[in-house]
Structures are given as structure tokens and as C-alpha cells.
N, C-alpha and C. Protein backbone atom coordinates (compact mmCIF):
# COMPACT_ATOMS: atom_id res chain seq x y z
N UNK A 1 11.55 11.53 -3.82
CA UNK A 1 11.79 12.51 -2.78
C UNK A 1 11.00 12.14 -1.54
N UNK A 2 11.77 11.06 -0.92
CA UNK A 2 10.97 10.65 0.54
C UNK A 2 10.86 11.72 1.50
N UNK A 3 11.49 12.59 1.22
CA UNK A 3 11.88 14.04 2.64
C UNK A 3 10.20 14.27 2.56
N UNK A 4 9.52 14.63 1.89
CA UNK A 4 8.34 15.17 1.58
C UNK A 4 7.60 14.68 2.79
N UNK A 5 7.71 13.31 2.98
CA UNK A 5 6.45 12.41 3.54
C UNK A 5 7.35 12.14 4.82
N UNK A 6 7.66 12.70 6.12
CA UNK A 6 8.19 12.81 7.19
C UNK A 6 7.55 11.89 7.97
N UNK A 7 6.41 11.66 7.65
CA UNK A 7 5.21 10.76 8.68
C UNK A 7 5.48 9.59 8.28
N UNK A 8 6.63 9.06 6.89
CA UNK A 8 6.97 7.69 6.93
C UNK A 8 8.11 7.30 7.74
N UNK A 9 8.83 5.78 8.16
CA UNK A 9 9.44 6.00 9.17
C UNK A 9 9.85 4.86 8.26
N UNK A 10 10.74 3.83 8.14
CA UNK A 10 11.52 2.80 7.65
C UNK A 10 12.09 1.79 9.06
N UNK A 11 11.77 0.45 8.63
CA UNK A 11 12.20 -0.66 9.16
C UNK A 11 13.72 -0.52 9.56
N UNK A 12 14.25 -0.61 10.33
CA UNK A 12 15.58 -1.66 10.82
C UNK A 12 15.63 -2.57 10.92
N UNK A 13 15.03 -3.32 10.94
CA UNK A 13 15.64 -4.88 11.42
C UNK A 13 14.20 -5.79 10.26
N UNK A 14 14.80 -6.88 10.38
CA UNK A 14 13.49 -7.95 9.28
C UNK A 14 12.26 -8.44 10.40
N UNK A 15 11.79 -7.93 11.46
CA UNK A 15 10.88 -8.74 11.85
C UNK A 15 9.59 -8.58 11.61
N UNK A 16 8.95 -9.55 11.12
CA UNK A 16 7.51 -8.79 10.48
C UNK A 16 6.59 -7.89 11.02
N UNK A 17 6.10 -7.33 9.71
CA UNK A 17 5.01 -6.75 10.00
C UNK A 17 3.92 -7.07 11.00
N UNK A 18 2.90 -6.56 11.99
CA UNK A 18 1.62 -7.51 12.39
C UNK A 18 0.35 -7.27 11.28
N UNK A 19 0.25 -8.15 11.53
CA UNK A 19 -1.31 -7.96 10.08
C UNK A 19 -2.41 -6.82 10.57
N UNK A 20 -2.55 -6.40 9.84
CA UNK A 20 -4.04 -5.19 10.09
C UNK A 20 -4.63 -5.18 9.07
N UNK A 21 -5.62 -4.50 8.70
CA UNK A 21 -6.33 -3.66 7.80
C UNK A 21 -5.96 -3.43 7.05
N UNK A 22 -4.33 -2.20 7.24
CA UNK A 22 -4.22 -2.12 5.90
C UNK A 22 -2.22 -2.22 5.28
N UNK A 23 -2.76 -2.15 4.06
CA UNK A 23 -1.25 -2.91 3.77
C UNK A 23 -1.22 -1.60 2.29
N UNK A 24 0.58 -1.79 1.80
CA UNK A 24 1.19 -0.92 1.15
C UNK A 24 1.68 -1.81 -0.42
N UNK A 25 1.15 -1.32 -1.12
CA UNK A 25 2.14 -1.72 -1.98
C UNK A 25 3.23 -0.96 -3.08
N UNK A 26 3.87 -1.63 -3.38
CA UNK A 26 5.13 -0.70 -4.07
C UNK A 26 5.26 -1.22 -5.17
N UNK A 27 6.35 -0.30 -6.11
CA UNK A 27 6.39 -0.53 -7.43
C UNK A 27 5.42 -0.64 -8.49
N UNK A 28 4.53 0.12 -8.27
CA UNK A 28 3.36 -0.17 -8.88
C UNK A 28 3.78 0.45 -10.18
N UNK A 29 2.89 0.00 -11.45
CA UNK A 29 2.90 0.71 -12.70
C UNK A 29 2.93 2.58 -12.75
N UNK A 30 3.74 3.25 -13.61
CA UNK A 30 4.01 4.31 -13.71
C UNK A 30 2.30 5.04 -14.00
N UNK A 31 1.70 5.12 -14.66
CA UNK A 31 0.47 5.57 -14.87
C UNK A 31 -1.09 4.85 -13.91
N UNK A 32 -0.71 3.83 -13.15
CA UNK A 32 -2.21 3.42 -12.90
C UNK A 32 -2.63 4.73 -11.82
N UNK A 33 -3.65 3.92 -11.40
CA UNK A 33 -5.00 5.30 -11.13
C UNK A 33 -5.40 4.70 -9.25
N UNK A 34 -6.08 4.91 -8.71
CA UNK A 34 -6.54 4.03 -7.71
C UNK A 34 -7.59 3.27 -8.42
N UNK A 35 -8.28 3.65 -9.51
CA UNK A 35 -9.53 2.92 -9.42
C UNK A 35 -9.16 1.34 -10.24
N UNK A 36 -7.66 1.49 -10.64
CA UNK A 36 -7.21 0.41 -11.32
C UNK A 36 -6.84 -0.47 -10.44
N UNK A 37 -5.96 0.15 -9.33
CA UNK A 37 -5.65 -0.35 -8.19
C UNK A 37 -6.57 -1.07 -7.52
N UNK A 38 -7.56 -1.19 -7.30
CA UNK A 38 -8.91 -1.31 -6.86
C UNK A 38 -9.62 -2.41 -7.37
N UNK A 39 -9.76 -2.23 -9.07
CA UNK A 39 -10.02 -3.28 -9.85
C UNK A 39 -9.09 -4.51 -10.41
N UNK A 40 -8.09 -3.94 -9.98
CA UNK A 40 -7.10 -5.41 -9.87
C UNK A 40 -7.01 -5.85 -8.76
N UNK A 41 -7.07 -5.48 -7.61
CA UNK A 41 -7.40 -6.80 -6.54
C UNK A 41 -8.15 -6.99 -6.10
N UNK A 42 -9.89 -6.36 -6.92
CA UNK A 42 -10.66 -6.90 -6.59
C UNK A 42 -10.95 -8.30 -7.50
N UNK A 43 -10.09 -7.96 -8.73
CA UNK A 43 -10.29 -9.05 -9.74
C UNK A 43 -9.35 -10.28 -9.29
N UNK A 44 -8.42 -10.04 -8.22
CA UNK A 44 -7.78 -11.10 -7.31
C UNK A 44 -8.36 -11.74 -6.18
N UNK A 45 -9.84 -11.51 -5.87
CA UNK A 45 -10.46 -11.65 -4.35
C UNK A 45 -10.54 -10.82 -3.75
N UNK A 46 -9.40 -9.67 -3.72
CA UNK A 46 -9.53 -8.74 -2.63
C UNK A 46 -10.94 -8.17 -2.17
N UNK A 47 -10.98 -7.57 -0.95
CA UNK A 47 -12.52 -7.13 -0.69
C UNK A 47 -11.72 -5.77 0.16
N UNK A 48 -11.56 -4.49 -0.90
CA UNK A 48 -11.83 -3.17 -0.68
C UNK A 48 -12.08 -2.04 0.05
N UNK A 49 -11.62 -1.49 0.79
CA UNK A 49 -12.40 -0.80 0.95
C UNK A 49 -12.21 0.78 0.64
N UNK A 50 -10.83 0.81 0.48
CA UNK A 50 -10.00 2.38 -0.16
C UNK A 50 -9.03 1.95 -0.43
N UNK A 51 -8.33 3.17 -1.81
CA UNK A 51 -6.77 2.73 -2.16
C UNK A 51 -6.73 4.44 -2.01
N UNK A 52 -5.45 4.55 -1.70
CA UNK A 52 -4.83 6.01 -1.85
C UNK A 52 -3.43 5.75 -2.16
N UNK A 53 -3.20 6.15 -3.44
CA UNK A 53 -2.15 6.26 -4.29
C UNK A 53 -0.88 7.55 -4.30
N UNK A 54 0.14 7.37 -3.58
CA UNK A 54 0.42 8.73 -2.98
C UNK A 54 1.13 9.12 -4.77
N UNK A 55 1.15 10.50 -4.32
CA UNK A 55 1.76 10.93 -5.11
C UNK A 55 2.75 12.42 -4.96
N UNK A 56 3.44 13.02 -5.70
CA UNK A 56 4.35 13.85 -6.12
C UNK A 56 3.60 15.44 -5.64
N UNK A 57 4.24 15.90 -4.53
CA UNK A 57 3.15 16.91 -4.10
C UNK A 57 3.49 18.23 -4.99
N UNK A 58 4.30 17.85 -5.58
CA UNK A 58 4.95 19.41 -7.13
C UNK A 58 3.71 19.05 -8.15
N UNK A 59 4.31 17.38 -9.09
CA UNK A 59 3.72 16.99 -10.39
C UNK A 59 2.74 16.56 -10.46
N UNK A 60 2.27 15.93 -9.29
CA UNK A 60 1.07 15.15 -9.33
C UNK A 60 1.16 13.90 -9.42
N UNK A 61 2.90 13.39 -9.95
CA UNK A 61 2.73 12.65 -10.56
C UNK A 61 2.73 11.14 -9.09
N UNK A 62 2.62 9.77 -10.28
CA UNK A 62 2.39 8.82 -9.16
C UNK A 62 3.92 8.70 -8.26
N UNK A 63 4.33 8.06 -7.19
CA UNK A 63 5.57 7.64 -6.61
C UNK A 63 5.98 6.06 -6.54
N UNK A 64 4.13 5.60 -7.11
CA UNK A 64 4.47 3.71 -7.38
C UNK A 64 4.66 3.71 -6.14
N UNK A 65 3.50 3.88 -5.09
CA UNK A 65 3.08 3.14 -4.15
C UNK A 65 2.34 3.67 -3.48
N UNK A 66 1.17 2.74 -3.30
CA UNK A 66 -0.19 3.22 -2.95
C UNK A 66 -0.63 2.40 -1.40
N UNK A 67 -1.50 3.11 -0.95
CA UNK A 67 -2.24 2.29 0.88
C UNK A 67 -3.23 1.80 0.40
N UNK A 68 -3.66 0.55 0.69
CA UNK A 68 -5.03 -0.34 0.51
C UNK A 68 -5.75 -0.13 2.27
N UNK A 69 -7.21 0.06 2.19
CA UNK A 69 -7.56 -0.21 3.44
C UNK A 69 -8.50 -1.50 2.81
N UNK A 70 -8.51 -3.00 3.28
CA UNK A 70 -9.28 -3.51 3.44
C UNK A 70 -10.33 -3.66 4.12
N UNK A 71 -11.73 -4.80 3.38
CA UNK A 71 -12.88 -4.26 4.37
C UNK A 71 -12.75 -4.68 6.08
N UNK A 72 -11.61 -5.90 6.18
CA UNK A 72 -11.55 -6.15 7.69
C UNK A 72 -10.10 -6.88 7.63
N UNK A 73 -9.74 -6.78 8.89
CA UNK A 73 -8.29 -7.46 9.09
C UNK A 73 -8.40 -9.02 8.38
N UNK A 74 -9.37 -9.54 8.38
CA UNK A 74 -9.17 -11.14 8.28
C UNK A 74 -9.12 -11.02 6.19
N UNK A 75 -9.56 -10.33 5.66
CA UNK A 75 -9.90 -9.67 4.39
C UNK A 75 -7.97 -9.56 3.47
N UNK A 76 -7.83 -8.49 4.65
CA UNK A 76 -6.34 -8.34 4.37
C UNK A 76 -5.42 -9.56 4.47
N UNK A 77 -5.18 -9.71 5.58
CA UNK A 77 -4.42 -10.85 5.84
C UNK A 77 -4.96 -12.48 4.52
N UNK A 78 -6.00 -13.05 4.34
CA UNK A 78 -6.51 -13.65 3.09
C UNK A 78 -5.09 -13.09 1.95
N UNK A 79 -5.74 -12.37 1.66
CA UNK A 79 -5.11 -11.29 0.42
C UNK A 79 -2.99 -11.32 0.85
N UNK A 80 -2.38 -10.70 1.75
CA UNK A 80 -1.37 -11.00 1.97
C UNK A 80 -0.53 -12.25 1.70
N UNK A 81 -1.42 -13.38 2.59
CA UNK A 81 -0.93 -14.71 2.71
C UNK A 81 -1.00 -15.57 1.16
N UNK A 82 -2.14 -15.18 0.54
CA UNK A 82 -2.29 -15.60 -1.13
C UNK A 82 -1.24 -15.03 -1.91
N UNK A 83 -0.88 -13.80 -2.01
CA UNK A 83 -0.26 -12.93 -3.23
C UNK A 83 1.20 -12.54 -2.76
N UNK A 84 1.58 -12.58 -1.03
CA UNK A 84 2.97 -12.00 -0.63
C UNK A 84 4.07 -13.39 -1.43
N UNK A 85 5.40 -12.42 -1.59
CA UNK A 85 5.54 -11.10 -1.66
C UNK A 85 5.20 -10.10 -2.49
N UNK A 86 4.58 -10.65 -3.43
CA UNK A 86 4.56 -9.67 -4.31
C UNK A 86 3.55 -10.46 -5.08
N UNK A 87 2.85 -9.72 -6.70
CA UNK A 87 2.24 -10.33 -7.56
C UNK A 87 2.48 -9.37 -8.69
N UNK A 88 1.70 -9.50 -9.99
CA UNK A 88 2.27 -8.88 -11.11
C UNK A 88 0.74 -7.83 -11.67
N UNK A 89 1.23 -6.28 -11.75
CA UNK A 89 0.57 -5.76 -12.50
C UNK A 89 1.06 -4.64 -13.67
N UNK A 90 0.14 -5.03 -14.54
CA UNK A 90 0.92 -4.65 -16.29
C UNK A 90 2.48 -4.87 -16.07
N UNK A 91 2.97 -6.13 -15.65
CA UNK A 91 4.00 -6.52 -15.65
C UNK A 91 4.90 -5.61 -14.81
N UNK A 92 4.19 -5.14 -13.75
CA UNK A 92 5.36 -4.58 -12.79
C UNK A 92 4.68 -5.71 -11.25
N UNK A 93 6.13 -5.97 -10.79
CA UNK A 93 6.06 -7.30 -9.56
C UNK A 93 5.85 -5.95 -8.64
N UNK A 94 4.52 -5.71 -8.43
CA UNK A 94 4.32 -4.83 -7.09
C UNK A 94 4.52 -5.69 -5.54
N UNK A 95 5.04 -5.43 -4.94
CA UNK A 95 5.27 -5.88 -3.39
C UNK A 95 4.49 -5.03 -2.70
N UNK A 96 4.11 -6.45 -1.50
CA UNK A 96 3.11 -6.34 -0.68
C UNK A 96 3.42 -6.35 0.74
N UNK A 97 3.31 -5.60 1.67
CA UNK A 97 3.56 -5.55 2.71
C UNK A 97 2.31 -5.28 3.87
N UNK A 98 2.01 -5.37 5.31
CA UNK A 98 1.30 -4.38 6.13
C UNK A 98 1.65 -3.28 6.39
N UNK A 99 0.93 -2.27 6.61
CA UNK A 99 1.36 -0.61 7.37
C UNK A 99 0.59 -1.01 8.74
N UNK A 100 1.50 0.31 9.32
CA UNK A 100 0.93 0.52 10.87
C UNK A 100 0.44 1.89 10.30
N UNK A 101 -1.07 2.23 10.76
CA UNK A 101 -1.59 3.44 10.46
C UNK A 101 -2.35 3.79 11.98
N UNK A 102 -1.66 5.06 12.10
CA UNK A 102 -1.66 6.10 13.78
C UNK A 102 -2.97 6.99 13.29
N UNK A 103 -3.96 7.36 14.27
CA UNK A 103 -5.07 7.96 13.79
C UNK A 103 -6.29 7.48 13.23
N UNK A 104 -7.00 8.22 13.21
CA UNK A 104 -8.44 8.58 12.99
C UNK A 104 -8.37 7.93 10.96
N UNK A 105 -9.42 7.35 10.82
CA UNK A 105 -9.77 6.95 8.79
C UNK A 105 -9.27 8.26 8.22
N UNK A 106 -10.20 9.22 8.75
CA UNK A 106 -9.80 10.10 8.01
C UNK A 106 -8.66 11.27 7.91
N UNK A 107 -8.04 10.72 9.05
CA UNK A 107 -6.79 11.33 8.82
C UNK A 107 -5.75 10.81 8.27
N UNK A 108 -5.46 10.98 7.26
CA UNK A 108 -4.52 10.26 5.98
C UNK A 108 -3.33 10.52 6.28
N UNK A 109 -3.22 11.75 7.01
CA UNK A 109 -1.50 12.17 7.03
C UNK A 109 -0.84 11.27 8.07
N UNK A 110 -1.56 10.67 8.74
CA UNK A 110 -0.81 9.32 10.01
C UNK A 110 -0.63 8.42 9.58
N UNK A 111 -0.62 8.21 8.02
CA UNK A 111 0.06 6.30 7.34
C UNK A 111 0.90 6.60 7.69
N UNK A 112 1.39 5.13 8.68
CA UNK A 112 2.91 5.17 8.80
C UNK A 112 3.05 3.77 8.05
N UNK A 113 4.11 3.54 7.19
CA UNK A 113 4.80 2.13 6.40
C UNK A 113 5.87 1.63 7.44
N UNK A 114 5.65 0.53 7.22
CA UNK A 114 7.40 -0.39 7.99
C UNK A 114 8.35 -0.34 7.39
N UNK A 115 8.13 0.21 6.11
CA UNK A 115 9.15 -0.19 5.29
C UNK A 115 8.97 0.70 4.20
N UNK A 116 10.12 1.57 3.53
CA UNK A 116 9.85 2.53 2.43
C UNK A 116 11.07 1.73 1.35
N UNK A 117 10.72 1.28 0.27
CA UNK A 117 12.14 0.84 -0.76
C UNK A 117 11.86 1.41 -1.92
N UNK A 118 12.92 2.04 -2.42
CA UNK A 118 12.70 2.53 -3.62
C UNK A 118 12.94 1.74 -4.66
């Protein structure tokens, strides 16, 4: 139920992303957690700095796709250029993309994605 999340906006056309900070990934495993999220790409190199795992604003439940903020653009981009498009966790090929994020850290409700795929 994408209606929920109005503040996402979807790609038209294929031209890439620009690299930032922080990036999206999708398809993630039905049960992981952020802190799994977290410990699997840190156990890939990644260098951290928040995951927020959206989820189901009824169930709670996950939607399999979470925001990474890395600790710096050059951090992210590393991490992108190694693992895009995608890489494997508990055998789900999560895809990797950048977000454009509008606002303040702590305002969470301004992730905007380039791209939403179900």
C-alpha cells in the first residue's frame, strides 16, 4: 500500500540516481530487523550510520525496504559501486539504489526514493 507514503515520488525515465549519503534498498527479507540490516553491511564493509526499515503503518509489519544513511557520501558510493545492483540476503537479491532525502536528519518524513518497485 504505497498510497500511505505520499512523500515517495517514482522515477520516469532511467537516468541515474546522483550519489549521496543515503541509499534504499528493496526486497529485503520478510522478517529482518534494522539491526540485521546494519550487521549485514557492516559485515560487507559498509560504514553505518542509520537504517530505517519502513514499515506497515496498520501491522507493523516490514514492506521489504529499508533507508541506509551512510557515515559519508564517499562511504556510500564505495558500498554502491561494490554490491549494485543488488547483493544477496538470507537469499533474498535486495537491490540497491540512491535516495534524494529533502530536510533536516531528523526529519524522516522527507525520504524521498527515485524509484519505488514492488
Amino acid at each position: 500500500r504505497y498510497e500511505d507514503h505520499q512523500d515517495y515520488y517514482y522515477k520516469e525515465d532511467d537516468s541515474p540516481t546522483e550519489p549521496n549519503i543515503n541509499v534504499v534498498l528493496r526486497n529485503l527479507p520478510d522478517r529482518v530487523q534494522e539491526h540485521d540490516i546494519q550487521k549485514t553491511l557492516e559485515s560487507m564493509g559498509a560504514s553505518v550510520d542509520e537504517v530505517s526499515l519502513i514499515r506497515d503503518r496498520d501491522t507493523g509489519e516490514s514492506r521489504k525496504f529499508a533507508f541506509v544513511r551512510f557515515t559519508s557520501v564517499g562511504h556510500a558510493i564505495q558500498f554502491v559501486e561494490k554490491h549494485s545492483p543488488n547483493f544477496y540476503m538470507k537469499n533474498n537479491r535486495v537491490r540497491i539504489d540512491y535516495c534524494n532525502k529533502e530536510g533536516t536528519r531528523e526529519d524522516k518524513t522527507e525520504w524521498k526514493c527515485s524509484e519505488v518497485i514492488k
